[in-house]
N, C-alpha and C. Protein backbone atom coordinates (compact mmCIF):
# COMPACT_ATOMS: atom_id res chain seq x y z
N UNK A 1 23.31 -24.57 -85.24
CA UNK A 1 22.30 -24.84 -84.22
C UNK A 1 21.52 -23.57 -83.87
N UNK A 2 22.41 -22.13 -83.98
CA UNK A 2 21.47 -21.34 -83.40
C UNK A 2 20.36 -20.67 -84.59
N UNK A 3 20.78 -21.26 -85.92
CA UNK A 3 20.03 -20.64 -86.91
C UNK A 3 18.77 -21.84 -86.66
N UNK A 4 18.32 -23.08 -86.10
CA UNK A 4 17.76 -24.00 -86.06
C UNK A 4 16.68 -22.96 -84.96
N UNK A 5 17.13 -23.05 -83.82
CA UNK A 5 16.98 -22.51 -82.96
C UNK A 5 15.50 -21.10 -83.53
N UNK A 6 16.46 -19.81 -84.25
CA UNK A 6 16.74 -18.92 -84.36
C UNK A 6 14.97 -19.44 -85.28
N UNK A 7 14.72 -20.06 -86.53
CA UNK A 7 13.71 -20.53 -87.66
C UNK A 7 12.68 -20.78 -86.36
N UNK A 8 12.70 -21.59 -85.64
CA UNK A 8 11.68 -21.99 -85.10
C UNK A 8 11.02 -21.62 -83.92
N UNK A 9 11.91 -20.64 -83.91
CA UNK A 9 11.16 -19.34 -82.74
C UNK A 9 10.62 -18.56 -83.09
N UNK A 10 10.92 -18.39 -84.87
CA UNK A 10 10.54 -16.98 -85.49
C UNK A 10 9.05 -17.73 -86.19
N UNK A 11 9.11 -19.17 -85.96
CA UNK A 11 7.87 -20.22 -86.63
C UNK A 11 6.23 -19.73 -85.69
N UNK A 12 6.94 -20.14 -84.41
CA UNK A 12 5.92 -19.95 -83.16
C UNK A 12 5.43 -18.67 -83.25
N UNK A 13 6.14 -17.41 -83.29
CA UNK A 13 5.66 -16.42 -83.35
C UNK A 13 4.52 -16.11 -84.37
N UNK A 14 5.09 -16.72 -85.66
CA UNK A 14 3.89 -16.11 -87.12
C UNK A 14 2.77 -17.31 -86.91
N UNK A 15 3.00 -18.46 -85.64
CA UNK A 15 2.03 -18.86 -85.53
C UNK A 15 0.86 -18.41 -84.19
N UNK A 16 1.32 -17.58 -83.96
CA UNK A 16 0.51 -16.62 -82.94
C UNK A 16 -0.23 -15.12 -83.64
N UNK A 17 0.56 -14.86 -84.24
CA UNK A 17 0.92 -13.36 -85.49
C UNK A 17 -0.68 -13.86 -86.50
N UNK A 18 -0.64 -15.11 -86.72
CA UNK A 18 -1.23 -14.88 -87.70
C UNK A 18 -2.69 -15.70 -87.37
N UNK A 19 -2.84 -16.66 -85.86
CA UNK A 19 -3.92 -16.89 -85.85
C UNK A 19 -4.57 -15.77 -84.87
N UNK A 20 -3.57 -14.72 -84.06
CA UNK A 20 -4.08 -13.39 -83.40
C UNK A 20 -4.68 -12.52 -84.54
N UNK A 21 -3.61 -12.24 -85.50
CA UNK A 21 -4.38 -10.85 -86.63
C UNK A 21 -5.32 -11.47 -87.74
N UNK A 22 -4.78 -11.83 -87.92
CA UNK A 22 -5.80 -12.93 -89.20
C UNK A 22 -6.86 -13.38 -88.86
N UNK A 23 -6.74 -14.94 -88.13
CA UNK A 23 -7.88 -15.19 -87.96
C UNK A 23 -8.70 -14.51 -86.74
N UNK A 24 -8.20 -13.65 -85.93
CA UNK A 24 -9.47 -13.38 -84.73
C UNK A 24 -9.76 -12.02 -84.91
N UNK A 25 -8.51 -10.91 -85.20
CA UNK A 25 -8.72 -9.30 -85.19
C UNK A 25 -9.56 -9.25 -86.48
N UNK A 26 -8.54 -9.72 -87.52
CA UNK A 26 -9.80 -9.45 -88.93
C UNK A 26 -11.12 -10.09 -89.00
N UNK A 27 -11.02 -11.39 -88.22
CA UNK A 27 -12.39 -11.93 -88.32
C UNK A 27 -11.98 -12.96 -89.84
N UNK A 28 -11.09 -13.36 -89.99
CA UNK A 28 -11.04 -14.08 -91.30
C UNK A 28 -11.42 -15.25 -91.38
N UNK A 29 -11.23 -16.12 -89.97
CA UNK A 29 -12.23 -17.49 -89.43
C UNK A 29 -12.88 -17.60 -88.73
N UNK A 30 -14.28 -17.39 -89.23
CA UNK A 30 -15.03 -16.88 -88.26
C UNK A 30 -15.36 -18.06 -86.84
N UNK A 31 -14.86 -19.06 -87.48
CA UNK A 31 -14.71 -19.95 -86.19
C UNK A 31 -14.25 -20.08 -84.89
N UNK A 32 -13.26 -19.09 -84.94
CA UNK A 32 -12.97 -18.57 -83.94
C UNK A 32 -14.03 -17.98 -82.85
N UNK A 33 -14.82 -16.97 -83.52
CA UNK A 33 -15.16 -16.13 -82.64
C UNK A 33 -16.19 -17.22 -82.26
N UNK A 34 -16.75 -18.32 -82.82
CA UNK A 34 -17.99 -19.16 -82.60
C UNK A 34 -17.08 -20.22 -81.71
N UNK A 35 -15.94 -20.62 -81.79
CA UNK A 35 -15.98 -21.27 -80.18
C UNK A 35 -15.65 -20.73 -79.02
N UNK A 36 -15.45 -19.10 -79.25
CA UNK A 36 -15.21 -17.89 -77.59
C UNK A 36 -16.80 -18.02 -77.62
N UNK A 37 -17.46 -18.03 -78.40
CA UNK A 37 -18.90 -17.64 -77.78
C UNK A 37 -19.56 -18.71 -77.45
N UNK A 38 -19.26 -20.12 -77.92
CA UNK A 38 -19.84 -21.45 -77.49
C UNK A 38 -19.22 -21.40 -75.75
N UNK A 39 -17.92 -21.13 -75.09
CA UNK A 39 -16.71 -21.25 -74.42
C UNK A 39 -17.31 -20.00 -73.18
N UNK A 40 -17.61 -19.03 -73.67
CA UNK A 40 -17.41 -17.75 -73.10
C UNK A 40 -18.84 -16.96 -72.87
N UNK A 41 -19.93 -17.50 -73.84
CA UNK A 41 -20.91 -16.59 -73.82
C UNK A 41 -20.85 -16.00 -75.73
N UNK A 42 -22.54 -15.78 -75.85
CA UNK A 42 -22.58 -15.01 -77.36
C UNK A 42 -22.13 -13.55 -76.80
N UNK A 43 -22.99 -13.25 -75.72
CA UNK A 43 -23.21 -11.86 -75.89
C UNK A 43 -22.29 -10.72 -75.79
N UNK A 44 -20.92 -10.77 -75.41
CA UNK A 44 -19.75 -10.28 -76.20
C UNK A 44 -18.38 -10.99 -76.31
N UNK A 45 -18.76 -12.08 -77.20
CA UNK A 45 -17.93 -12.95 -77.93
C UNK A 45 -17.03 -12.13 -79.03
N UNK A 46 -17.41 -11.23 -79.69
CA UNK A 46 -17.13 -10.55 -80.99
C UNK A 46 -15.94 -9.80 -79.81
N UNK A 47 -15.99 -8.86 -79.01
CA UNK A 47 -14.82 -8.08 -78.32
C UNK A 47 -14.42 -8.94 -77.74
N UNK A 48 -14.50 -10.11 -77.29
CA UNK A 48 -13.69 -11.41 -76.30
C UNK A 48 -12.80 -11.77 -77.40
N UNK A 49 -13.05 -12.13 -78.62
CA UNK A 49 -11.97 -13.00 -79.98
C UNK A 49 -11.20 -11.86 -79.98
N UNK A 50 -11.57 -10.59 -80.33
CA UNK A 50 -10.68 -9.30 -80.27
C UNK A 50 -9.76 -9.11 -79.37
N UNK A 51 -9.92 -9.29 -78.30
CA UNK A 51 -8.81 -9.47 -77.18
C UNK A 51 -8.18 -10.52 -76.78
N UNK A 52 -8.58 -11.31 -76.87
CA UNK A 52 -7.91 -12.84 -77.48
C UNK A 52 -6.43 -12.65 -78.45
N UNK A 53 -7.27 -12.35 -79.65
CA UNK A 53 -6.30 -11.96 -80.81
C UNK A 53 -5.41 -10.79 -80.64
N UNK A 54 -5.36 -9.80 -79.88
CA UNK A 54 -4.66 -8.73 -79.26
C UNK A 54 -3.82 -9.23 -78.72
N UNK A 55 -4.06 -10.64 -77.37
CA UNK A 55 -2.90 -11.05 -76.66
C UNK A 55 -2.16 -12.09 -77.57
N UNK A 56 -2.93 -12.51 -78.23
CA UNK A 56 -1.77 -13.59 -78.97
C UNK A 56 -0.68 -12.64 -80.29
N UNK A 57 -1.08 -11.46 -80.81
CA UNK A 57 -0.19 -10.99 -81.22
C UNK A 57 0.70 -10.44 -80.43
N UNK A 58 0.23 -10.10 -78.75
CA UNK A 58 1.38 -9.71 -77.93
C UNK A 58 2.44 -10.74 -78.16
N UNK A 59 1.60 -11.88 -77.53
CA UNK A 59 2.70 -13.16 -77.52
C UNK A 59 3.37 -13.10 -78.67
N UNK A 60 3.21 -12.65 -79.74
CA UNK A 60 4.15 -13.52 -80.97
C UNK A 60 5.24 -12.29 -81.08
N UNK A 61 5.02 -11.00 -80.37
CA UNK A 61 5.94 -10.24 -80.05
C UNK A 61 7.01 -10.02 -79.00
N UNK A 62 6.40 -11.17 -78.01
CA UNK A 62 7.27 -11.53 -77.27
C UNK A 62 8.26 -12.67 -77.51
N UNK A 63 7.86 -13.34 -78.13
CA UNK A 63 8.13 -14.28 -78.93
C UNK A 63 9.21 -14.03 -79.49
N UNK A 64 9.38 -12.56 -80.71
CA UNK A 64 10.09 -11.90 -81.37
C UNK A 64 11.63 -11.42 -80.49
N UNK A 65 10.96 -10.71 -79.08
CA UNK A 65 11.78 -10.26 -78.41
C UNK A 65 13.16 -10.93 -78.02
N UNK A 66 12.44 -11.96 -77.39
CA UNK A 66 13.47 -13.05 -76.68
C UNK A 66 13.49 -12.49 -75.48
N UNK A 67 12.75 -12.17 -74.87
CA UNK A 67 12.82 -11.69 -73.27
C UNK A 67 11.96 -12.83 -72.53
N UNK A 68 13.21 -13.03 -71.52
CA UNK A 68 12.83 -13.61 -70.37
C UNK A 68 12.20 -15.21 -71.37
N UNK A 69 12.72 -15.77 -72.19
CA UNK A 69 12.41 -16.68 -73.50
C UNK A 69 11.66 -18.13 -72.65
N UNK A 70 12.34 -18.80 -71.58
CA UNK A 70 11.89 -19.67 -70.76
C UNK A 70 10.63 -19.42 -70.42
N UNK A 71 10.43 -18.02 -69.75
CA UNK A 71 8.96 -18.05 -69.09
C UNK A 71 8.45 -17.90 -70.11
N UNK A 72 8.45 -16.89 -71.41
CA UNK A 72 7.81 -17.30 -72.21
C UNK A 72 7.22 -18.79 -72.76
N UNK A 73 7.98 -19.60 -73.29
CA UNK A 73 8.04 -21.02 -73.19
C UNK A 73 6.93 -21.17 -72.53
N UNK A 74 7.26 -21.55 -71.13
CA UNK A 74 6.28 -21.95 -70.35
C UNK A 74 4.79 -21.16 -70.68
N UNK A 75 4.95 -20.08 -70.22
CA UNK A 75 3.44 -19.35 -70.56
C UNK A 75 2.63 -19.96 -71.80
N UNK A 76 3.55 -20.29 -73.29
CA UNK A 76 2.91 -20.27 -74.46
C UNK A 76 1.97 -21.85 -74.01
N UNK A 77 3.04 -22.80 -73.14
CA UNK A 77 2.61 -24.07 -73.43
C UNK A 77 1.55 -24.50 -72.63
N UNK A 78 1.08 -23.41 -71.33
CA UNK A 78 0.30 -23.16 -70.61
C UNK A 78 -0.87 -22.91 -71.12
N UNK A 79 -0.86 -21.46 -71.86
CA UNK A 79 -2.03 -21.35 -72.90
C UNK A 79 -2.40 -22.35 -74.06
N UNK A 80 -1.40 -22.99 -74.52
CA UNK A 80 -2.21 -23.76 -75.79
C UNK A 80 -2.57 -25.34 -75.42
N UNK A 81 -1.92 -25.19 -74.19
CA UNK A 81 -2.80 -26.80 -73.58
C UNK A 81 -3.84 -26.50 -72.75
N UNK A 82 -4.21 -25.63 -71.91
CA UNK A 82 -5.32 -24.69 -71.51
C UNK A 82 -6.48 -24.58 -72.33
N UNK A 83 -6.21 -23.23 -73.29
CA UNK A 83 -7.39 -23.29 -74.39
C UNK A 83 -7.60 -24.83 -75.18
N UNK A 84 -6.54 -25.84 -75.68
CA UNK A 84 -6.85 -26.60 -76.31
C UNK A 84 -8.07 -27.91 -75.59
N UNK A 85 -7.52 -28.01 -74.46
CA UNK A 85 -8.27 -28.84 -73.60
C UNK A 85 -9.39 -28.39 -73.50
N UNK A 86 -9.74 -26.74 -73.44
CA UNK A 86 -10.84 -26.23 -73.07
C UNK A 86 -12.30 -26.92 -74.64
N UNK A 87 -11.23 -26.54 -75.51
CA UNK A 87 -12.03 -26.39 -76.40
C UNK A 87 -12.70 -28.02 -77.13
N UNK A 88 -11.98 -28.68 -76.78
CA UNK A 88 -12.12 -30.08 -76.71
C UNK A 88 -12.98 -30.75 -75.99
N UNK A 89 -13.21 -29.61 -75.41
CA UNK A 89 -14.23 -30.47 -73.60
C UNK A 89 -15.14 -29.82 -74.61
N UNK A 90 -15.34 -28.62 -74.84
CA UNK A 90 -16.27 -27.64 -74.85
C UNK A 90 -17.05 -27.74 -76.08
N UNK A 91 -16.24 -27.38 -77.29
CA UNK A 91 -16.70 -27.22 -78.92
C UNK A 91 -16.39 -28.06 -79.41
N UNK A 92 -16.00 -29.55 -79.48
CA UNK A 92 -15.14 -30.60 -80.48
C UNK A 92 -15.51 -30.07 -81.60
N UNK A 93 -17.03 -29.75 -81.68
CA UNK A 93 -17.63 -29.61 -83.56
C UNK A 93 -17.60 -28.61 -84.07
N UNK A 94 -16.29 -27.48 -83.35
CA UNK A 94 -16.04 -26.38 -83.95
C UNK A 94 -14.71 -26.58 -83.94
N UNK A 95 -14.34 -27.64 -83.98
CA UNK A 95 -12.58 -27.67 -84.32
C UNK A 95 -12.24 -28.02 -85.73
N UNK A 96 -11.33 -27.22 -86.18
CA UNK A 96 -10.44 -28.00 -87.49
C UNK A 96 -10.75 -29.31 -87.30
N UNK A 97 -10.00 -29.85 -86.70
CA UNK A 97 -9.66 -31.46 -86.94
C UNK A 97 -10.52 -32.50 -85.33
N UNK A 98 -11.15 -31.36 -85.03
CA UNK A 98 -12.06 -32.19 -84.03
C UNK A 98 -10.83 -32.53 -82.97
N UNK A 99 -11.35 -33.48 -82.03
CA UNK A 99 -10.68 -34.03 -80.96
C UNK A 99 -9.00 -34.13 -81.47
N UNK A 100 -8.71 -34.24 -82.66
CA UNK A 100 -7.18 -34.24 -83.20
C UNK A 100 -6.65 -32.98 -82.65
N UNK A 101 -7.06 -31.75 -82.76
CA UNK A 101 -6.91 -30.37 -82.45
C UNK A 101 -5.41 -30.47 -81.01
N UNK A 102 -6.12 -31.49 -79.67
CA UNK A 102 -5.47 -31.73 -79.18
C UNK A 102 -4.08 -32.38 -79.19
N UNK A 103 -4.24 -32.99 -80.31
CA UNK A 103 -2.66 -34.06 -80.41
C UNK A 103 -2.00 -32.72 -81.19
N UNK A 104 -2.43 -32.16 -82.09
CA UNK A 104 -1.35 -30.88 -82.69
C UNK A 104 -0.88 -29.98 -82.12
N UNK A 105 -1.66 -29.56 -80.69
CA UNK A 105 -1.23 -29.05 -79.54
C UNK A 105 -0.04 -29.61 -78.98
N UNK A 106 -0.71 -30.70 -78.62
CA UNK A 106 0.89 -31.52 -77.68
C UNK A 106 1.85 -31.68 -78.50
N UNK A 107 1.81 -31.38 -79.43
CA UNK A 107 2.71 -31.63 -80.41
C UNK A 107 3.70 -30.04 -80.47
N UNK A 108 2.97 -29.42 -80.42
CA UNK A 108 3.43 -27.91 -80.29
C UNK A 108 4.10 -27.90 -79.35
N UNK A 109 3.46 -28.00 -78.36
CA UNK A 109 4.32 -27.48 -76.69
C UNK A 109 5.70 -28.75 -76.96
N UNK A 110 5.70 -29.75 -77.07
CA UNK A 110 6.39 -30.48 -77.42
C UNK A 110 7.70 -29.78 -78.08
N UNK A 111 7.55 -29.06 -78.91
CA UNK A 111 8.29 -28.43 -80.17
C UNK A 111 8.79 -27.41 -79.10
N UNK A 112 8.18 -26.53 -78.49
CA UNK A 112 8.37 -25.28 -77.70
C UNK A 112 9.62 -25.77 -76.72
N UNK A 113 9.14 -26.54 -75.84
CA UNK A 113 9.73 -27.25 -75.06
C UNK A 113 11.37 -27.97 -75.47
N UNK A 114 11.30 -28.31 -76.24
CA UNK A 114 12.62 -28.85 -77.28
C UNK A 114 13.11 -27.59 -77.51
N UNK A 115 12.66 -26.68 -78.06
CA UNK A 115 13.35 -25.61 -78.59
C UNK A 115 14.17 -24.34 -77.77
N UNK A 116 12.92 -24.52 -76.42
CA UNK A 116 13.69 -23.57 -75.91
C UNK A 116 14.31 -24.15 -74.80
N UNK A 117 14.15 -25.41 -73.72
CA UNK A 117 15.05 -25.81 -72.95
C UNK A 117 16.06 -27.05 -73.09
N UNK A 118 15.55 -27.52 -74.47
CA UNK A 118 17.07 -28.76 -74.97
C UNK A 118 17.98 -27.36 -75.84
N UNK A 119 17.34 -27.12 -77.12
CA UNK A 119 18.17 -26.60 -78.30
C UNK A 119 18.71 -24.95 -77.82
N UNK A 120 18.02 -24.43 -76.82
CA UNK A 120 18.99 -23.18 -76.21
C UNK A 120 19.46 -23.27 -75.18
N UNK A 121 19.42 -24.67 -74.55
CA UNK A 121 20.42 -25.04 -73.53
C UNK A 121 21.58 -25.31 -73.67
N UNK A 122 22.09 -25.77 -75.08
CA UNK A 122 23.18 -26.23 -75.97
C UNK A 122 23.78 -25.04 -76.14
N UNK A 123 22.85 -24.06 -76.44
CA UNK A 123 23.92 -22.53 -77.17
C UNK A 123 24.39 -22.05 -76.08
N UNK A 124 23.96 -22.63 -74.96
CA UNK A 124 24.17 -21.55 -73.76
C UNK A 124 26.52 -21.40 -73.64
């Protein structure tokens, strides 16, 4: 159970890791930075995705840590139903999967939620 546990914490993280460095610091989808600037403003959208992508690699290092893992939890599921809703109201026609964007969200926090207050409530 705790190697279950253990995979899908280390999942969440490279899924922060890699849409923080990848797609927003390098600029590798540029879609990103086009729904902070649809969301946020053009006129410094380019340093807004940058710091964006800065905090979400924090997160996936906190992530890593295991500190304080609950509030984490909470925080992550805060932000990705937050931005997701946002972006749904905001950009639908800059989403991957359009209005779907949202169900893969809830689907996430869903996962988060399972993982860290059913499946590390068990190890406790």
């Amino acid at each position: 159970m705790r190697s279950i546990y253990q995979v899908i914490r280390i999942s969440f993280a490279i899924v922060w890791f890699v849409n923080g460095f990848y797609c927003k610091i390098l600029g590798m989808v540029p879609r990103h930075e086009f729904i902070v600037a649809k969301i946020l403003g053009f006129d410094y959208a380019q340093q807004l995705t940058l710091a964006i992508g800065l905090g979400e690699v924090i997160m996936g290092f906190w992530i890593l840590s295991g500190y304080k893992a609950r509030i984490n939890a909470i925080v992550q599921i805060c932000l990705v139903l937050s931005m997701n809703i946002i972006e749904v109201i905001v950009a639908p026609e800059l989403l991957l999967w359009g209005s779907l964007n949202l169900m893969f969200a809830i689907l996430f926090v869903i996962l988060i939620y399972i993982n860290e207050f059913v499946i590390a409530k068990r190890l406790e």
